[in-house]
C-alpha atoms as a PDB file:
ATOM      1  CA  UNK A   1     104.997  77.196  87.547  1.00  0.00           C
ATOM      2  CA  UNK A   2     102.605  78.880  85.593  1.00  0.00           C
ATOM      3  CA  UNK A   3     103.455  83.010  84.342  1.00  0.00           C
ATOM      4  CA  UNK A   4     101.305  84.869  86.917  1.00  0.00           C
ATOM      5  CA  UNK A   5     103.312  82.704  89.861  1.00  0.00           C
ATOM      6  CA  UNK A   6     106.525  83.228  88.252  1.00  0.00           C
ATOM      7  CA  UNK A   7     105.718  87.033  88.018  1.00  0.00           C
ATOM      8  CA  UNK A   8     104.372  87.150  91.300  1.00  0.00           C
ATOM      9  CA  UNK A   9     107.863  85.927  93.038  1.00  0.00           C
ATOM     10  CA  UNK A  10     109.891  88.408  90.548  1.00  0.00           C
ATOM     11  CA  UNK A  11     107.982  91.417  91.918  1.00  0.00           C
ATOM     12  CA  UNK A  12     108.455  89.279  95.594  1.00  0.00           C
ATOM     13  CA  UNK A  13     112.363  89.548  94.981  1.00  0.00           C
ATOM     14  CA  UNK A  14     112.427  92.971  93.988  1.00  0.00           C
ATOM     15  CA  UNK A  15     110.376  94.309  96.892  1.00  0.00           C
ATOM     16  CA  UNK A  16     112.269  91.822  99.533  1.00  0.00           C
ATOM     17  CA  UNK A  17     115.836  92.984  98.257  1.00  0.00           C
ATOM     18  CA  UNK A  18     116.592  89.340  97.388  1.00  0.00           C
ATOM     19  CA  UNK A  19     115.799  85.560  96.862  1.00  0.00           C
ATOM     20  CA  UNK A  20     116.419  84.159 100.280  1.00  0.00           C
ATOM     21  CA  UNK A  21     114.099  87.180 101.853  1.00  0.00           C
ATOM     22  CA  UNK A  22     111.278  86.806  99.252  1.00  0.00           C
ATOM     23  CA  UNK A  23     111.601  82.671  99.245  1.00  0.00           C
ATOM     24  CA  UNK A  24     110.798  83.054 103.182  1.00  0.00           C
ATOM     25  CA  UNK A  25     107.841  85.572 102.427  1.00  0.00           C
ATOM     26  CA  UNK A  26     106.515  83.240  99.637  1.00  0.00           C
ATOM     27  CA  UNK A  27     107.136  80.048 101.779  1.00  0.00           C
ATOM     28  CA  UNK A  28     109.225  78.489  99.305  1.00  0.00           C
ATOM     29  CA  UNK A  29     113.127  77.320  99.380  1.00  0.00           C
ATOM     30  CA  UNK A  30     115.581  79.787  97.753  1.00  0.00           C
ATOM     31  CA  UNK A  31     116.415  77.493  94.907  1.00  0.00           C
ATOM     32  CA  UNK A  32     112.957  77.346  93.903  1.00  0.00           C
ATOM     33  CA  UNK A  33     112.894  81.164  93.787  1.00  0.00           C
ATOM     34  CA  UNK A  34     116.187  81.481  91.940  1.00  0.00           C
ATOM     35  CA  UNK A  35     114.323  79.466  89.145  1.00  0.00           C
ATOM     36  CA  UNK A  36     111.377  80.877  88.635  1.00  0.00           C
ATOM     37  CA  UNK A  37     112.956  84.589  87.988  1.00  0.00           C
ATOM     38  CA  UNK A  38     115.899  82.646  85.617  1.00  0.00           C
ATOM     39  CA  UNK A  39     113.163  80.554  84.069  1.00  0.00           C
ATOM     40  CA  UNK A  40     111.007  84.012  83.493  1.00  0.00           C
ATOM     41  CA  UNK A  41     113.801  85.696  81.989  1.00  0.00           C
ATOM     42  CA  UNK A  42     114.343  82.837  79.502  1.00  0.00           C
ATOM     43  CA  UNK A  43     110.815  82.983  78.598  1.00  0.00           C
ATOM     44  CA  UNK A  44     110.667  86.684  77.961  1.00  0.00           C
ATOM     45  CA  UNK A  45     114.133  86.420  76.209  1.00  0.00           C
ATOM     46  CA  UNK A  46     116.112  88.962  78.388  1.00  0.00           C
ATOM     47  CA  UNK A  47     117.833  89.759  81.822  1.00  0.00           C
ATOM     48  CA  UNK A  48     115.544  91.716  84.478  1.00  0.00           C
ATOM     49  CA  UNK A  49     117.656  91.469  87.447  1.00  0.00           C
ATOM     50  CA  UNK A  50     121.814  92.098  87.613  1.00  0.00           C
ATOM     51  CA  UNK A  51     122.984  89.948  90.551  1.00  0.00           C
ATOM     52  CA  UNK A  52     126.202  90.376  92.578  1.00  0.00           C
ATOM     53  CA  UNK A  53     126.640  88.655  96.117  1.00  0.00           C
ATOM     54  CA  UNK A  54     126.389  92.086  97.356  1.00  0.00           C
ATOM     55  CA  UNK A  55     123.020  93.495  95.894  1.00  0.00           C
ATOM     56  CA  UNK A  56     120.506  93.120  93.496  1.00  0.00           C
ATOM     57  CA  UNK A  57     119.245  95.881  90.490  1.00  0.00           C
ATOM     58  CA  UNK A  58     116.964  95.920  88.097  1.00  0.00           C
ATOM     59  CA  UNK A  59     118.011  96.174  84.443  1.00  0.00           C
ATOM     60  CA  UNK A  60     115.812  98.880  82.654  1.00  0.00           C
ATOM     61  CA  UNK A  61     113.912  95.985  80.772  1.00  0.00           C
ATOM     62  CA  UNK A  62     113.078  94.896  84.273  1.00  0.00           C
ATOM     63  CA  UNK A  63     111.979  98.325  85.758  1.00  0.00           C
ATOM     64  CA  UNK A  64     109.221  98.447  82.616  1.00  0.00           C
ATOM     65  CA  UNK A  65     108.365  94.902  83.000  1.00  0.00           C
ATOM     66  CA  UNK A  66     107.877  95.146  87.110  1.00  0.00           C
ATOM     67  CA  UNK A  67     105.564  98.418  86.435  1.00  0.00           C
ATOM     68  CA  UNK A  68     103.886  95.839  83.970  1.00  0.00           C
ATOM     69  CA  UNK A  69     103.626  93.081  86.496  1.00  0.00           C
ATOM     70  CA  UNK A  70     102.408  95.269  89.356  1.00  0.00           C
ATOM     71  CA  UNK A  71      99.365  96.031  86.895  1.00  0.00           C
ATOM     72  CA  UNK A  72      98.438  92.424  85.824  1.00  0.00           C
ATOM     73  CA  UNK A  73      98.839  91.360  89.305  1.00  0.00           C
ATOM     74  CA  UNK A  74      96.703  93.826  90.691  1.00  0.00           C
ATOM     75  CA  UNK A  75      94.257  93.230  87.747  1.00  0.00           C
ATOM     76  CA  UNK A  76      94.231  89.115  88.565  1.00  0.00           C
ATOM     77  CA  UNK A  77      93.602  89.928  92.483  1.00  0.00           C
ATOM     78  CA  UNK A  78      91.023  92.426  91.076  1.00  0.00           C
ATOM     79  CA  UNK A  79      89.052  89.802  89.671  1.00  0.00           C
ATOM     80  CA  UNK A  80      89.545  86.937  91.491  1.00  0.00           C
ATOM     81  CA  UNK A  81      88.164  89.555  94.590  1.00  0.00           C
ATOM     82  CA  UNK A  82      85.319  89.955  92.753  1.00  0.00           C
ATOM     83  CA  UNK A  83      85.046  86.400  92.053  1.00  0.00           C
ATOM     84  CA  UNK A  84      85.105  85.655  95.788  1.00  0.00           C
ATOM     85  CA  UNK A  85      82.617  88.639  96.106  1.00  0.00           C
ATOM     86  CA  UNK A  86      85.315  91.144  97.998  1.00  0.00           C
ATOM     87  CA  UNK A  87      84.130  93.809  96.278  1.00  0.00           C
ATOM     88  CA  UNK A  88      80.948  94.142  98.866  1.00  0.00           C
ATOM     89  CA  UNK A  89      82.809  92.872 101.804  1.00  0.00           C
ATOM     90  CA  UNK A  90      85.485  94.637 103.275  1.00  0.00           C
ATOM     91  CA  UNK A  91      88.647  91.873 103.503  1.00  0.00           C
ATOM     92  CA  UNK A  92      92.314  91.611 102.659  1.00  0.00           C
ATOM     93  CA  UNK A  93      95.519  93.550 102.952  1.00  0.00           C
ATOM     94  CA  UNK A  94      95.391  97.411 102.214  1.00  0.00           C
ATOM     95  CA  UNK A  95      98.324  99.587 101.898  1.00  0.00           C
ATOM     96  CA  UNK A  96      98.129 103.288 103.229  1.00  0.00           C
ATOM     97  CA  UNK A  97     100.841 105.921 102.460  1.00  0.00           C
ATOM     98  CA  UNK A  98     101.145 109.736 104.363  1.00  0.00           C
ATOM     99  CA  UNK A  99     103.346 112.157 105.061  1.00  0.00           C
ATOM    100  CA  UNK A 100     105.490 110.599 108.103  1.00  0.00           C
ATOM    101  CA  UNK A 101     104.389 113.133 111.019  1.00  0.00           C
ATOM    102  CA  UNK A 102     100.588 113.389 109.719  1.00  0.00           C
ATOM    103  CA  UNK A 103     100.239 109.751 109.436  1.00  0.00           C
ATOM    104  CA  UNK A 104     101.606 109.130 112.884  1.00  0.00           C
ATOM    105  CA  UNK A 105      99.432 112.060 114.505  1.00  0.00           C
ATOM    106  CA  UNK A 106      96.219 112.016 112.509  1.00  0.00           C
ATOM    107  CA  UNK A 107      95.834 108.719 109.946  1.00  0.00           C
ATOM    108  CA  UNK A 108      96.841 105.767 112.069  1.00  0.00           C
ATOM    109  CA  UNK A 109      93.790 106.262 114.547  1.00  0.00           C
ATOM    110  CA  UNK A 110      92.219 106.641 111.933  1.00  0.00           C
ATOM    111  CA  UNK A 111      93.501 103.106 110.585  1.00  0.00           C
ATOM    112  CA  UNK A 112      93.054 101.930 113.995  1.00  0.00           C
ATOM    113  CA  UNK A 113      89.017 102.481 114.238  1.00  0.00           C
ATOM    114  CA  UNK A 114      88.804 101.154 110.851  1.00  0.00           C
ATOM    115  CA  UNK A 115      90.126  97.645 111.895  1.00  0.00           C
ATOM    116  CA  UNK A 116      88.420  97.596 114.625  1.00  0.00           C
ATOM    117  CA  UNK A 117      84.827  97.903 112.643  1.00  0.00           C
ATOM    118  CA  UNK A 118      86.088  95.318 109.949  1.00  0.00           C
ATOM    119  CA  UNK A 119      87.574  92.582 111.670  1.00  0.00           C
ATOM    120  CA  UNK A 120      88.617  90.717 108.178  1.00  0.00           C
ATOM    121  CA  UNK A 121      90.656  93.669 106.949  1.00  0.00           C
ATOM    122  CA  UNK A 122      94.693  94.102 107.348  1.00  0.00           C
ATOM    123  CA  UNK A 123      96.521  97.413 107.135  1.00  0.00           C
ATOM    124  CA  UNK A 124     100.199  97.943 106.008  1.00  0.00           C
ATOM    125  CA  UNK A 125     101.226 102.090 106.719  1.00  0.00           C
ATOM    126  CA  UNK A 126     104.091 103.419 104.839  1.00  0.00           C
ATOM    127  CA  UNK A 127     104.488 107.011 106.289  1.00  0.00           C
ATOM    128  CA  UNK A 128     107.215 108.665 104.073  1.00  0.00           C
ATOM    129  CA  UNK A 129     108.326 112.308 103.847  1.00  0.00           C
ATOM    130  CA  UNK A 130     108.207 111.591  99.825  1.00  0.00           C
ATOM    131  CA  UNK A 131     105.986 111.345  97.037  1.00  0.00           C
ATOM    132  CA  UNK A 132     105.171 107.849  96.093  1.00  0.00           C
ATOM    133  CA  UNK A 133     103.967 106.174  92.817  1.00  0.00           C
ATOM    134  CA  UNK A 134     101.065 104.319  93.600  1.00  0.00           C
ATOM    135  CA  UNK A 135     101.040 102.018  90.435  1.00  0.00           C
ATOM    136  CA  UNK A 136     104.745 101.193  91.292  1.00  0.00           C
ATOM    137  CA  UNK A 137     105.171 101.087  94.422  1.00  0.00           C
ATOM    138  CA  UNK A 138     102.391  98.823  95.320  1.00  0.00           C
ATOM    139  CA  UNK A 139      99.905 101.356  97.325  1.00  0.00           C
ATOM    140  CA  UNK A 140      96.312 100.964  97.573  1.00  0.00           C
ATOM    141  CA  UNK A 141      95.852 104.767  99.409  1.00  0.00           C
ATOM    142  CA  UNK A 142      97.636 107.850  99.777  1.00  0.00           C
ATOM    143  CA  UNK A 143      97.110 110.940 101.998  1.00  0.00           C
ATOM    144  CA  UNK A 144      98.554 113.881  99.804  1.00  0.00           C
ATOM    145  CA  UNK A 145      99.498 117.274 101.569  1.00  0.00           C
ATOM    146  CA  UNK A 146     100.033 119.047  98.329  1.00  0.00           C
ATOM    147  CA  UNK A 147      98.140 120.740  95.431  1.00  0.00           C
ATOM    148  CA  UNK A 148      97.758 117.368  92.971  1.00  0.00           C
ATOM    149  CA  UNK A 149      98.427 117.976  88.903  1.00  0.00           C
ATOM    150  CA  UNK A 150      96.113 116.257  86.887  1.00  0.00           C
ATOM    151  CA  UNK A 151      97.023 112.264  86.611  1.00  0.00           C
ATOM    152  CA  UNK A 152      95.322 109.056  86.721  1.00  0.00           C
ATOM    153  CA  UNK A 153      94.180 109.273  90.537  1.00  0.00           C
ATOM    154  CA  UNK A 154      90.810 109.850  92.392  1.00  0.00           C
ATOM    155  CA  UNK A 155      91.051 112.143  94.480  1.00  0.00           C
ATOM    156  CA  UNK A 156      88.757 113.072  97.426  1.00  0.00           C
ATOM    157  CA  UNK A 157      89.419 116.625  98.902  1.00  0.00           C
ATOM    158  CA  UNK A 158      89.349 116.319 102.478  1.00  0.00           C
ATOM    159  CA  UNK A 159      90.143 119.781 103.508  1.00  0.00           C
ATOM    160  CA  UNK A 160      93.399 122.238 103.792  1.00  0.00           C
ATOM    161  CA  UNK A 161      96.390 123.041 106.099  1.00  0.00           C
ATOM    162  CA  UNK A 162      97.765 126.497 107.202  1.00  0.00           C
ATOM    163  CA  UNK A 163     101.220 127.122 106.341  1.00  0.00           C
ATOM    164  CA  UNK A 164     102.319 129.091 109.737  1.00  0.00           C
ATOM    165  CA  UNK A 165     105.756 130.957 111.436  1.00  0.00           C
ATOM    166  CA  UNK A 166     105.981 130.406 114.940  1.00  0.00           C
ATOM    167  CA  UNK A 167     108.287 131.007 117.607  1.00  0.00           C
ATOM    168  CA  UNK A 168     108.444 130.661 122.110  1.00  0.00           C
ATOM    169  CA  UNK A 169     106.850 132.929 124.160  1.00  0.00           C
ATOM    170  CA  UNK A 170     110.468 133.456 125.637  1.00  0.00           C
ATOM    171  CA  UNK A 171     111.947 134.174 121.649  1.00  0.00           C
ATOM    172  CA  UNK A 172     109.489 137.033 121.432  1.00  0.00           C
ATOM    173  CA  UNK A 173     110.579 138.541 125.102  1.00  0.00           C
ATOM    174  CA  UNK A 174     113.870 138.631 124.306  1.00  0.00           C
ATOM    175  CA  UNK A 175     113.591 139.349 120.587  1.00  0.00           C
ATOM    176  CA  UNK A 176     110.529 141.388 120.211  1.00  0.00           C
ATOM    177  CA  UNK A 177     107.619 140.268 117.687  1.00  0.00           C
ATOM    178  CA  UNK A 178     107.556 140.400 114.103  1.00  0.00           C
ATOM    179  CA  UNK A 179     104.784 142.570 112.272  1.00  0.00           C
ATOM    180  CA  UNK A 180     105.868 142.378 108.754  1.00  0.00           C
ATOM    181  CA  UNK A 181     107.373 139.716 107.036  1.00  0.00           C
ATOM    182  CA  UNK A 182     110.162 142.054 105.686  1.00  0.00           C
ATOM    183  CA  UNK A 183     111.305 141.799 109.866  1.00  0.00           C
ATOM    184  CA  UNK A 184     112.424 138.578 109.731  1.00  0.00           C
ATOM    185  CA  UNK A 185     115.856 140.201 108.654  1.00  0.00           C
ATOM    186  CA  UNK A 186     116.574 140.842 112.050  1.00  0.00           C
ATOM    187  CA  UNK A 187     115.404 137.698 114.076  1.00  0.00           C
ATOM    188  CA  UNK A 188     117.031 134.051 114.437  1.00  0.00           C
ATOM    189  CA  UNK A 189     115.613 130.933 111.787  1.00  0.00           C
ATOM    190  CA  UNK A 190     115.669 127.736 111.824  1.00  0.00           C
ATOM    191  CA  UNK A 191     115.934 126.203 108.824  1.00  0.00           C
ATOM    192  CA  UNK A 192     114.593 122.841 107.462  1.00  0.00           C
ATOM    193  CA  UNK A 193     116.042 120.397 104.929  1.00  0.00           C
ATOM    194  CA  UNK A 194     113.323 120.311 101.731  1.00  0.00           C
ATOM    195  CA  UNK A 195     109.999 121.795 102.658  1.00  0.00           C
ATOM    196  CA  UNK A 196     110.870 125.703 103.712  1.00  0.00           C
ATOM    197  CA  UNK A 197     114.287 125.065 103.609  1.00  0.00           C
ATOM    198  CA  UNK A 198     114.740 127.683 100.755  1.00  0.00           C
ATOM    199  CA  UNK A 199     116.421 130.759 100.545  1.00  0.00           C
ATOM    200  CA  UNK A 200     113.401 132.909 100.445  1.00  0.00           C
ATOM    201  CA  UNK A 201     110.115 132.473 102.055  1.00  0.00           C
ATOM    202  CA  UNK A 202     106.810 133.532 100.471  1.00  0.00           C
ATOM    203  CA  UNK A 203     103.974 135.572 102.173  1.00  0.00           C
ATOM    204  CA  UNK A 204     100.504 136.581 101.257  1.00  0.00           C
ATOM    205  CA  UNK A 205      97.336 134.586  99.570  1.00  0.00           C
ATOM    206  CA  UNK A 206      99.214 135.417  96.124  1.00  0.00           C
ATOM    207  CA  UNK A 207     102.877 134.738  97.293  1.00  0.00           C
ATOM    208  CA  UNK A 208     103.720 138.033  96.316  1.00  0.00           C
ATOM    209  CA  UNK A 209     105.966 138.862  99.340  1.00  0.00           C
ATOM    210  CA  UNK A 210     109.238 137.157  98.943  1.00  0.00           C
ATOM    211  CA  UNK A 211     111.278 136.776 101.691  1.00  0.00           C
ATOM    212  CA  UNK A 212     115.289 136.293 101.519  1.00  0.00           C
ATOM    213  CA  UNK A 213     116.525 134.167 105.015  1.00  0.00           C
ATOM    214  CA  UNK A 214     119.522 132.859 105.927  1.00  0.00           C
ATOM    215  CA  UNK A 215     119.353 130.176 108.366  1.00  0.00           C
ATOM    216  CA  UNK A 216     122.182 129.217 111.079  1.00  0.00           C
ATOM    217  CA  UNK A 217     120.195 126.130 112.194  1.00  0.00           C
ATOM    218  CA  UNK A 218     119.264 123.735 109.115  1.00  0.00           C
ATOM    219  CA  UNK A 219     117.797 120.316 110.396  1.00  0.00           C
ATOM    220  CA  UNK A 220     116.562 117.429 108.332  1.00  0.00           C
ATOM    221  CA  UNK A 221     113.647 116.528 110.256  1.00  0.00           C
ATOM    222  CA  UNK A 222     110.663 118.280 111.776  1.00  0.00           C
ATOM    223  CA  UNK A 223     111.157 116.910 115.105  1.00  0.00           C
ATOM    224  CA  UNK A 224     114.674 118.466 115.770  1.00  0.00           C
ATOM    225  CA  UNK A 225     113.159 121.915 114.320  1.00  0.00           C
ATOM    226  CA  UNK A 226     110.081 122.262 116.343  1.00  0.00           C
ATOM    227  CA  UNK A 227     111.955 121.054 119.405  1.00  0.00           C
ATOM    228  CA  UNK A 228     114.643 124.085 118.788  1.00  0.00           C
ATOM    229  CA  UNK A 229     111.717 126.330 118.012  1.00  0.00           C
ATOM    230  CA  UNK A 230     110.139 125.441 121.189  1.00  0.00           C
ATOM    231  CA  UNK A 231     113.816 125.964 123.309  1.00  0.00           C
ATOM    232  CA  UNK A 232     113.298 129.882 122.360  1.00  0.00           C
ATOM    233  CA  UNK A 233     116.155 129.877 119.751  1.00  0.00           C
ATOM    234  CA  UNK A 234     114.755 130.958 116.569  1.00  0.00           C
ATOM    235  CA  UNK A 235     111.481 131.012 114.385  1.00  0.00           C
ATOM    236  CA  UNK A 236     110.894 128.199 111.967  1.00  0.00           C
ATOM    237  CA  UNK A 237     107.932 127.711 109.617  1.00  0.00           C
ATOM    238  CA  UNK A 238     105.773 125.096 109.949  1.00  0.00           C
ATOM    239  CA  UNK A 239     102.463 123.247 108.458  1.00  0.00           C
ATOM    240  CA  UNK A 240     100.149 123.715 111.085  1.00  0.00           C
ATOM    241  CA  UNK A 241      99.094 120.351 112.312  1.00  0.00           C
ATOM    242  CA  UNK A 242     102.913 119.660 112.886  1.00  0.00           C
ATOM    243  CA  UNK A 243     103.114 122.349 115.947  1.00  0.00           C
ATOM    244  CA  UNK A 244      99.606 122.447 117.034  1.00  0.00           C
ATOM    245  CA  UNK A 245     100.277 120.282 120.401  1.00  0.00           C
ATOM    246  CA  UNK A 246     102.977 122.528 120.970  1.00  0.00           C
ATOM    247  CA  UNK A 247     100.569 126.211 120.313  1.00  0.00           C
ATOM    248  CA  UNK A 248      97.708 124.870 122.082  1.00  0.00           C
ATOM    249  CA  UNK A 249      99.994 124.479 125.408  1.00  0.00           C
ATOM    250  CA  UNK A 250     101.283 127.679 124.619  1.00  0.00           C
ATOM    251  CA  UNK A 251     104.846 126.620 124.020  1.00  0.00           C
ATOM    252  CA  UNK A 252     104.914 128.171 120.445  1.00  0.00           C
ATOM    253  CA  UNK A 253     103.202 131.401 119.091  1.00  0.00           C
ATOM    254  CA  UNK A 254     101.640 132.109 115.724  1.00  0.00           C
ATOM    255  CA  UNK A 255     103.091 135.253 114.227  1.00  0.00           C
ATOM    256  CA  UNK A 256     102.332 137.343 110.970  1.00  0.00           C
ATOM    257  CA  UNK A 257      98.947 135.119 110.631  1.00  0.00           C
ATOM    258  CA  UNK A 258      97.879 137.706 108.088  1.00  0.00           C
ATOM    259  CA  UNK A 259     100.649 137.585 105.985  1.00  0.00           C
ATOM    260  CA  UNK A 260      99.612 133.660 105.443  1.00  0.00           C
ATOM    261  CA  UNK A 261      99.764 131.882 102.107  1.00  0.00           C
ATOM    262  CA  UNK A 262      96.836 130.251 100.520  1.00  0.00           C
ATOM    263  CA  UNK A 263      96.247 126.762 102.678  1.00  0.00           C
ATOM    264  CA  UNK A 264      97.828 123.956 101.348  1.00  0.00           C
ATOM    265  CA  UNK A 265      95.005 121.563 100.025  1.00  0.00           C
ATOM    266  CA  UNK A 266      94.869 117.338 101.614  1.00  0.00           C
ATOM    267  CA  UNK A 267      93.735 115.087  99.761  1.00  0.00           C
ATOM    268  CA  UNK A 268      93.261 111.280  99.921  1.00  0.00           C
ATOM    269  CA  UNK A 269      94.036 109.526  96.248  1.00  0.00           C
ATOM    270  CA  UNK A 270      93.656 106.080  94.950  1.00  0.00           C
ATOM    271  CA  UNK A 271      94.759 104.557  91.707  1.00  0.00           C
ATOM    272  CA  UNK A 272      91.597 104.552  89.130  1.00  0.00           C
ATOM    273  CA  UNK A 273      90.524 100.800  87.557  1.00  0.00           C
ATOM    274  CA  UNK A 274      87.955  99.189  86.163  1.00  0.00           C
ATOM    275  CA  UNK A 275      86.734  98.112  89.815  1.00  0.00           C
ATOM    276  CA  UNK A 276      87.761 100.123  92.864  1.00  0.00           C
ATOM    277  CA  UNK A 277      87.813  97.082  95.695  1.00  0.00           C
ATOM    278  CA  UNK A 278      85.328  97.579  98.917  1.00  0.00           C
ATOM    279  CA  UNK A 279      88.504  97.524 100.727  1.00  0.00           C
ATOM    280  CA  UNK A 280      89.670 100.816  99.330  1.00  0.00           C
ATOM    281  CA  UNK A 281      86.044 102.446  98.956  1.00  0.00           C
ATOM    282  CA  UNK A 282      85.451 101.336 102.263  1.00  0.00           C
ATOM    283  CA  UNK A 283      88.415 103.172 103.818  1.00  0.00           C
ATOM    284  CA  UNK A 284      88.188 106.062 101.613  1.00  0.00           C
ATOM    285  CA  UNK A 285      85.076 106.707 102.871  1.00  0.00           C
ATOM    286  CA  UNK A 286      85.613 106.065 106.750  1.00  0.00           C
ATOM    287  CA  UNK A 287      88.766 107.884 106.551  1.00  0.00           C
ATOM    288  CA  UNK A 288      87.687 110.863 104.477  1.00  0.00           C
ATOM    289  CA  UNK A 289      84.713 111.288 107.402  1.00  0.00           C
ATOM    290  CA  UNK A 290      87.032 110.654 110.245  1.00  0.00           C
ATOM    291  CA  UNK A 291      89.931 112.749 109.271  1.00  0.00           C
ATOM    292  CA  UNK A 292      87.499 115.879 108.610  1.00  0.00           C
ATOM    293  CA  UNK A 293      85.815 115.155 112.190  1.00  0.00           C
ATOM    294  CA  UNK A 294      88.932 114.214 114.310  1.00  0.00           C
ATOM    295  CA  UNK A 295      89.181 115.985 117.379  1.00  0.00           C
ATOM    296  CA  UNK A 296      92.008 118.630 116.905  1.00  0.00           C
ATOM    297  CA  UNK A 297      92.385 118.269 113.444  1.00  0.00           C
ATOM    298  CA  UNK A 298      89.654 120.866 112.177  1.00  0.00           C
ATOM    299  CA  UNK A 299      92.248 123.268 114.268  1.00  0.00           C
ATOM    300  CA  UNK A 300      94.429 122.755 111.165  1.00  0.00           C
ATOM    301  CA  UNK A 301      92.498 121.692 108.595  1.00  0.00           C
ATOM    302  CA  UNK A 302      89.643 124.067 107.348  1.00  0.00           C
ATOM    303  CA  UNK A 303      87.031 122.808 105.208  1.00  0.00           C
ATOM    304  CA  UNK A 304      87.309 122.345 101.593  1.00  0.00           C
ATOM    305  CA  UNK A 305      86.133 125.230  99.777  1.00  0.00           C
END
């Protein structure tokens, strides 16, 4: 087995947890797996994987030689796409990361439409509330909800998303409305696990107006907050595609709209190589269109600035 193969099932194992998983991925038997990762790590002259009958690990040689691998395989398929003249037809596996909620709502139709128009194309989603490494983890594309530091990616700005505090029409009868951030003292708040589940919460373009809160309700997904927002038991803070079913029907309300942070810009990001595939251009481009156009989506996402 020649050195690209043998890497090729080591970053198999890794990613399927295990030689009997990747063997059946690879369409080999499990002995022949087992040997190609023991006869790699006798040719590079060190261990890359600690196995017990219980799990596998990486050693950290084998963490710096699977970000290696990752890169020489994706260089190989690079030009051997090229080769085959896949880099001016659309074909092949793409991998699409977003933030769990937004990829559900707004990037798999988005997906969808784009398999439809090129039939030799297959899509893998990972929607994860997480940052991922796109080098390391695999990914062709990313949807980023953030402000992005400076790094290796393209980016493509695609627009921005309001940052909002909501509550039921039936909270605000019973509670009375909020007209200054500073009233928040007195109402009830849902709080979330990692995004605005701090202790303070900050108001105004400049974040200037810092906000102390003290949640009784902490949940660690958006679901189970927006559903106890929209049951009238508290305000919760939201990014605005998340609720915007839910304000359009009129089951939440937008308060203290003026008080609003700066929108939070979205971006879609791919790694940056010698050759970008027509694969990724392609979607880029279909999805950076589509996603600005969408019907409902230009609710929460203004245009880029």
């Amino acid at each position: 087995m020649d050195r690209w193969q043998a890497m090729r099932v080591f970053v198999q194992v890794v990613d399927s947890g295990g030689f009997a998983p990747a063997a059946k991925v690879l369409h080999m038997s499990p002995p022949s797996v087992t040997r190609a990762v023991s006869k790699l790590e006798s040719l590079i002259g060190t261990r890359l994987l600690v196995r017990t009958t219980r799990s596998l690990k990486l050693t950290a040689a084998g963490e710096g030689y699977m970000t290696d691998c990752r890169r020489i395989l994706a260089e190989i398929g690079e030009a051997e796409a090229n080769a085959a003249g896949s880099f001016t037809h659309p074909a092949g596996l793409l991998t699409v990361t977003a933030p769990a909620l937004f990829g559900r709502i707004h990037v798999l139709p988005v997906i969808l439409d784009f398999l439809d128009l090129y039939p030799a194309m297959q899509v893998k989603t990972v929607f994860v509330d997480r940052v991922t490494n796109l080098v390391e983890e695999g990914l062709d594309v990313a949807v980023r909800i953030a402000a992005l530091p400076a790094s290796g990616l393209v980016a493509r700005r695609i627009g921005s998303i309001r940052q909002v505090l909501c509550g039921s029409p039936d909270y605000f009868a019973r509670q009375g409305e909020p007209k200054k951030p500073e009233d928040l003292a007195g109402h009830r708040i849902i709080g979330r696990d990692g995004l605005f589940g701090h202790s303070e919460w900050l108001f105004g373009k400049d974040s200037s107006i810092r906000v102390p809160i003290s949640a009784r309700l902490i949940c660690n997904t958006n679901d189970a907050a927006i559903a106890a927002a929209v049951a009238g038991w508290g305000l919760s803070r939201f990014q605005s595609y998340q609720v915007a079913p839910e304000i359009q029907a009129g089951r939440l309300k937008v308060m203290l709209a003026e008080y609003e942070r700066e929108p939070v810009p979205v971006h879609i990001v791919h790694a940056q190589g010698r050759m970008v595939s027509a694969r990724v251009r392609a979607f880029v481009d279909f999805a950076a269109e589509r996603l600005r156009r969408r019907a409902g989506v230009n609710a929460e996402l203004s245009k880029s600035r």
